[in-house]
C-alpha atoms as a PDB file:
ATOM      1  CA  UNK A   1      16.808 -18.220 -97.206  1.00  0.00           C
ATOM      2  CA  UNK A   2      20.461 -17.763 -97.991  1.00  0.00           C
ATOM      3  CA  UNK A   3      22.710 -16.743 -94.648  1.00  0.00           C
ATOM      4  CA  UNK A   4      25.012 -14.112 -95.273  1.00  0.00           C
ATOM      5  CA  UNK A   5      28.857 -14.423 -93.858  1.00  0.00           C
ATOM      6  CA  UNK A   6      31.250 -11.790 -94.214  1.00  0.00           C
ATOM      7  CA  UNK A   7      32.281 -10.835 -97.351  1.00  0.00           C
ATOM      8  CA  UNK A   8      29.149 -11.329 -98.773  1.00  0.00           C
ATOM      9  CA  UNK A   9      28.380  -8.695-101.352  1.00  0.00           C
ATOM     10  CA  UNK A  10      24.270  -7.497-100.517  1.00  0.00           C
ATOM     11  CA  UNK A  11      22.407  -7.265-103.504  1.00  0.00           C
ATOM     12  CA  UNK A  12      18.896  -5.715-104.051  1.00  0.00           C
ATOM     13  CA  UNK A  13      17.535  -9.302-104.162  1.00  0.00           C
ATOM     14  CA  UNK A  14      18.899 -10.155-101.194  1.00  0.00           C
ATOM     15  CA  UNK A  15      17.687  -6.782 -99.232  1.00  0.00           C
ATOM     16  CA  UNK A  16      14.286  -6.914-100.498  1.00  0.00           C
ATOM     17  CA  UNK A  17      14.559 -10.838 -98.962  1.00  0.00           C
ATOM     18  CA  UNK A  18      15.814  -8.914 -95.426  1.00  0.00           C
ATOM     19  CA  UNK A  19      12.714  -5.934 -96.088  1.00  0.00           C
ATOM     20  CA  UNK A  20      10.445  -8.886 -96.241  1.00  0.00           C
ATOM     21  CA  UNK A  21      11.216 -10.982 -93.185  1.00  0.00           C
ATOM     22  CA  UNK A  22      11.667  -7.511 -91.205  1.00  0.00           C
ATOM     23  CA  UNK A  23       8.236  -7.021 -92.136  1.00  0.00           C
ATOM     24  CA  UNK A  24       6.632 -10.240 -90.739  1.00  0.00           C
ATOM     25  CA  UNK A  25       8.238  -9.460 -87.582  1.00  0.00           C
ATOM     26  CA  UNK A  26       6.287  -6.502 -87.370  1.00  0.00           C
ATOM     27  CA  UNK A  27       2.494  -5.920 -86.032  1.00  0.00           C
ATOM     28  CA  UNK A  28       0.220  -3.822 -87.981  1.00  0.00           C
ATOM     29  CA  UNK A  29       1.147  -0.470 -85.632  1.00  0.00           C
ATOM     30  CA  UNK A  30       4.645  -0.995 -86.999  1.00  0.00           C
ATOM     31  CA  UNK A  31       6.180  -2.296 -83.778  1.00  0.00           C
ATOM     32  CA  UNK A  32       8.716  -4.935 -83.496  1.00  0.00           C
ATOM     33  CA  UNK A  33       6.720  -8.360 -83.048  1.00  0.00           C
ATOM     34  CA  UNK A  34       9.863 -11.247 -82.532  1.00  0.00           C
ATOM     35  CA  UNK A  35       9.650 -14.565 -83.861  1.00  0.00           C
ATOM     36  CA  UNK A  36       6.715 -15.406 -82.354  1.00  0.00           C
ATOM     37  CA  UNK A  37       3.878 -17.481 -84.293  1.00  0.00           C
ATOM     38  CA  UNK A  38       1.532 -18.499 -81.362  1.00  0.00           C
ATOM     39  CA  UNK A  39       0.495 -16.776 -77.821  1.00  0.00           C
ATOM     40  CA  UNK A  40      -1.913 -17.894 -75.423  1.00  0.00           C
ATOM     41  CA  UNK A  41      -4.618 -15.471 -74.881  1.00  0.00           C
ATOM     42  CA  UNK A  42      -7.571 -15.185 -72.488  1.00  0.00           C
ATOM     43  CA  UNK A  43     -10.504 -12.648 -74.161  1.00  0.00           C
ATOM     44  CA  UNK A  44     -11.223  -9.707 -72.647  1.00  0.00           C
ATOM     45  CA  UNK A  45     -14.731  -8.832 -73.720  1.00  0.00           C
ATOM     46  CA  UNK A  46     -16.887 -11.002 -76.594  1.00  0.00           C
ATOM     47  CA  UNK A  47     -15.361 -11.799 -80.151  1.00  0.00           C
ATOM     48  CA  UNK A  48     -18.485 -11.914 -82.511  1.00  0.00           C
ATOM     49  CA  UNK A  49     -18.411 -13.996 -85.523  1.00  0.00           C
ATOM     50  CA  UNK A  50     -17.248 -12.033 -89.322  1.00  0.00           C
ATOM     51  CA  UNK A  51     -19.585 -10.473 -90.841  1.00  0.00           C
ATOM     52  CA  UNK A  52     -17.527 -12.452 -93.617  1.00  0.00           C
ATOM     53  CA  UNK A  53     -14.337 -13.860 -94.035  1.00  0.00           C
ATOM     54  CA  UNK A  54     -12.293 -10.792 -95.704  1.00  0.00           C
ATOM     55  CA  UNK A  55     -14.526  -8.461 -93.277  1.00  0.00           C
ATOM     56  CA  UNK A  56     -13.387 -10.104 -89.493  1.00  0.00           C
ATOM     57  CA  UNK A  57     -14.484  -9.306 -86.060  1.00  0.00           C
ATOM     58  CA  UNK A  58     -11.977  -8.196 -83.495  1.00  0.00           C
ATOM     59  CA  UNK A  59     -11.552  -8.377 -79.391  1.00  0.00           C
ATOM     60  CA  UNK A  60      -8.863  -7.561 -76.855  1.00  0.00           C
ATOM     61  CA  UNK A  61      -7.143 -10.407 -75.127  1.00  0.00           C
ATOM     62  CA  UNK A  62      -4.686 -10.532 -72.122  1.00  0.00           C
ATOM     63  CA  UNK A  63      -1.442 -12.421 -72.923  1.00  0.00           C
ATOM     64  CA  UNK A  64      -0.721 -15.161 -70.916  1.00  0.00           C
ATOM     65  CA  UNK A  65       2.796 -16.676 -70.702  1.00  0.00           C
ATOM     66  CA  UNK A  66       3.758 -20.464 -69.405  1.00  0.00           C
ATOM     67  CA  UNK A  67       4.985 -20.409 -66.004  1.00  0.00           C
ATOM     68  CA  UNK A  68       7.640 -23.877 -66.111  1.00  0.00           C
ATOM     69  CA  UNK A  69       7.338 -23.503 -61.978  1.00  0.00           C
ATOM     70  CA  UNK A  70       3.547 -23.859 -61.691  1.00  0.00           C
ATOM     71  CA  UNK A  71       3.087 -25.503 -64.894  1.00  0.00           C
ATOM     72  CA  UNK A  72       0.614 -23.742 -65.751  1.00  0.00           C
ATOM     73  CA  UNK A  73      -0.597 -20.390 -68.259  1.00  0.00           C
ATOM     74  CA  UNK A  74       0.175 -16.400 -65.884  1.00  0.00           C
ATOM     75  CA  UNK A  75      -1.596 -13.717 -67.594  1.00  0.00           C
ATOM     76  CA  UNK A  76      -0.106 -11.013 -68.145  1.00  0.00           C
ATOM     77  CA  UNK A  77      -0.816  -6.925 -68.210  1.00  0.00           C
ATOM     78  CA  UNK A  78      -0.110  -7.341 -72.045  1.00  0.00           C
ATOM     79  CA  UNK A  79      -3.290  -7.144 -74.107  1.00  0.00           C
ATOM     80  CA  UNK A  80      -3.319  -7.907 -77.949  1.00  0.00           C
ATOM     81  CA  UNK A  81      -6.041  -7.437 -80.148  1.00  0.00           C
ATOM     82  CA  UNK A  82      -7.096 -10.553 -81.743  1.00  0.00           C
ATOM     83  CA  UNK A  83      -9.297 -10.694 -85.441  1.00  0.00           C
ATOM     84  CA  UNK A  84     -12.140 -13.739 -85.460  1.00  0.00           C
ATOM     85  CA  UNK A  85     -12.598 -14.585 -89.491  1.00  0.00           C
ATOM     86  CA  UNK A  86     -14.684 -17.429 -88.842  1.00  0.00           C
ATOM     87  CA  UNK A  87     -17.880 -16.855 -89.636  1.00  0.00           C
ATOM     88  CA  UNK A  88     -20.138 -18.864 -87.906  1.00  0.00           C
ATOM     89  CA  UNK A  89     -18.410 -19.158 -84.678  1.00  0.00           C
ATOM     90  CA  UNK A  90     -18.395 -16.495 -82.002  1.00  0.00           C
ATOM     91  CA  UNK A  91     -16.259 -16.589 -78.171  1.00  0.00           C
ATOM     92  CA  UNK A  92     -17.609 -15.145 -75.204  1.00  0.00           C
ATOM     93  CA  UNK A  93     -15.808 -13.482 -72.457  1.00  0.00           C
ATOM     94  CA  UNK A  94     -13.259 -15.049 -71.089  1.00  0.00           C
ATOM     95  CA  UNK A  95     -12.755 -17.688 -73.388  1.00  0.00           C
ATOM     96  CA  UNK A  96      -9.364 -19.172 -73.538  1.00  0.00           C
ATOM     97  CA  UNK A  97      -7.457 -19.175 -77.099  1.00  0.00           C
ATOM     98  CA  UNK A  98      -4.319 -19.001 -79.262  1.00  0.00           C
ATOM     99  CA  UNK A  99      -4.030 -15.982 -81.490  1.00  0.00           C
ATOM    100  CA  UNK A 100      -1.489 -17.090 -84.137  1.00  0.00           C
ATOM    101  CA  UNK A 101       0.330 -14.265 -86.441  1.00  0.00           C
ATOM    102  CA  UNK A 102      -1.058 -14.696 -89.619  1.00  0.00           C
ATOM    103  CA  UNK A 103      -0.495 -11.864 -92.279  1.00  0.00           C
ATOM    104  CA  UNK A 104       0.596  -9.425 -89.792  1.00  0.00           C
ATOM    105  CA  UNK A 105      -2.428  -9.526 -87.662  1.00  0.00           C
ATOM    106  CA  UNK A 106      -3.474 -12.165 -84.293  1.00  0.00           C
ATOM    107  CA  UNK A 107      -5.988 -14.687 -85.583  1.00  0.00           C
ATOM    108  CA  UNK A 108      -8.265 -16.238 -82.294  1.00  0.00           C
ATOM    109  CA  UNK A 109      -8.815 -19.609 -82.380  1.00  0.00           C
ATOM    110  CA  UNK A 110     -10.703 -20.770 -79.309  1.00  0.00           C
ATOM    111  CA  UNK A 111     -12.185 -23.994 -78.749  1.00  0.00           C
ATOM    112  CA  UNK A 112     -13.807 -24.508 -75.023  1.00  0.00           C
ATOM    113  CA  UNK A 113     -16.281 -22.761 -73.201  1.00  0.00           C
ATOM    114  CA  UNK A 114     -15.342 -19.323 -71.357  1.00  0.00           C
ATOM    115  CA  UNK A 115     -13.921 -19.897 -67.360  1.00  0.00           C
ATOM    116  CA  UNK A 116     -16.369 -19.737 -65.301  1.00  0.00           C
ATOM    117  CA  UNK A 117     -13.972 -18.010 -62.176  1.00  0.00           C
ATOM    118  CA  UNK A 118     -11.413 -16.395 -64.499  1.00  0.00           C
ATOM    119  CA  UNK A 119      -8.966 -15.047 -61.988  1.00  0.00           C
ATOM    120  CA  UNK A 120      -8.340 -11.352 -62.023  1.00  0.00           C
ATOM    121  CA  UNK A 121      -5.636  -9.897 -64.521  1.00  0.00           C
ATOM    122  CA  UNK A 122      -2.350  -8.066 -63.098  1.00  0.00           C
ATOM    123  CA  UNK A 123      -2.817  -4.901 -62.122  1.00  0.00           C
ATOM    124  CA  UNK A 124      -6.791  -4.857 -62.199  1.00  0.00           C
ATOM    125  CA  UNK A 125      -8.448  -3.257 -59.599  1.00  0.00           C
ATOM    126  CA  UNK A 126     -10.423  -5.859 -56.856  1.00  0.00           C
END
């Protein structure tokens, strides 16, 4: 994608290439996303396998962010939902994950068994 520098006339070509990379930044309520292609998640309830790939299953997931102190994944009080198009896997509770941005929406991909002492999320009652 071409940079513009000033004095750079802005052409409809070169808007609808802004419109378009504006619009993968976004989630699918609209909302500013950033640059971000991967987050650690932890699931909040069971992701079921797709009924079939076009038709997904989804879940909500707490956010966790890397802590470079404790060198290790926080969660956070941010929840995202996450979309499962595989269909012959399915996650269980707290199972721990990436959800990647594909196509505007948080794909899960999990691969180990949900934590068996899953500490309690920010802001959750004891």
């Amino acid at each position: 994608m071409k940079r513009f520098k000033r004095g750079d006339v802005l052409t409809a070509a070169s808007l609808e290439s802004m419109r378009t990379v504006a619009a993968s930044l976004m989630n699918s309520d609209g909302d500013y996303r950033g640059p971000i292609a991967k987050r650690a998640v932890i699931l909040d309830g069971s992701l079921s396998a797709a009924e079939s790939a076009l038709e997904p299953a989804w879940a909500m997931a707490t956010v966790c962010v890397w802590d470079d102190s404790s060198k290790q994944y926080e969660q956070t009080e941010e929840e995202a939902k996450v979309w499962n198009h595989s269909e012959s896997a399915d996650f269980e509770a707290d199972t721990f994950g990436f959800a990647e941005t594909i196509d505007g929406h948080d794909v899960f991909f999990g691969d180990c068994e949900p934590m068996e002492d899953r500490p309690p999320k920010p802001g959750a009652e004891e």
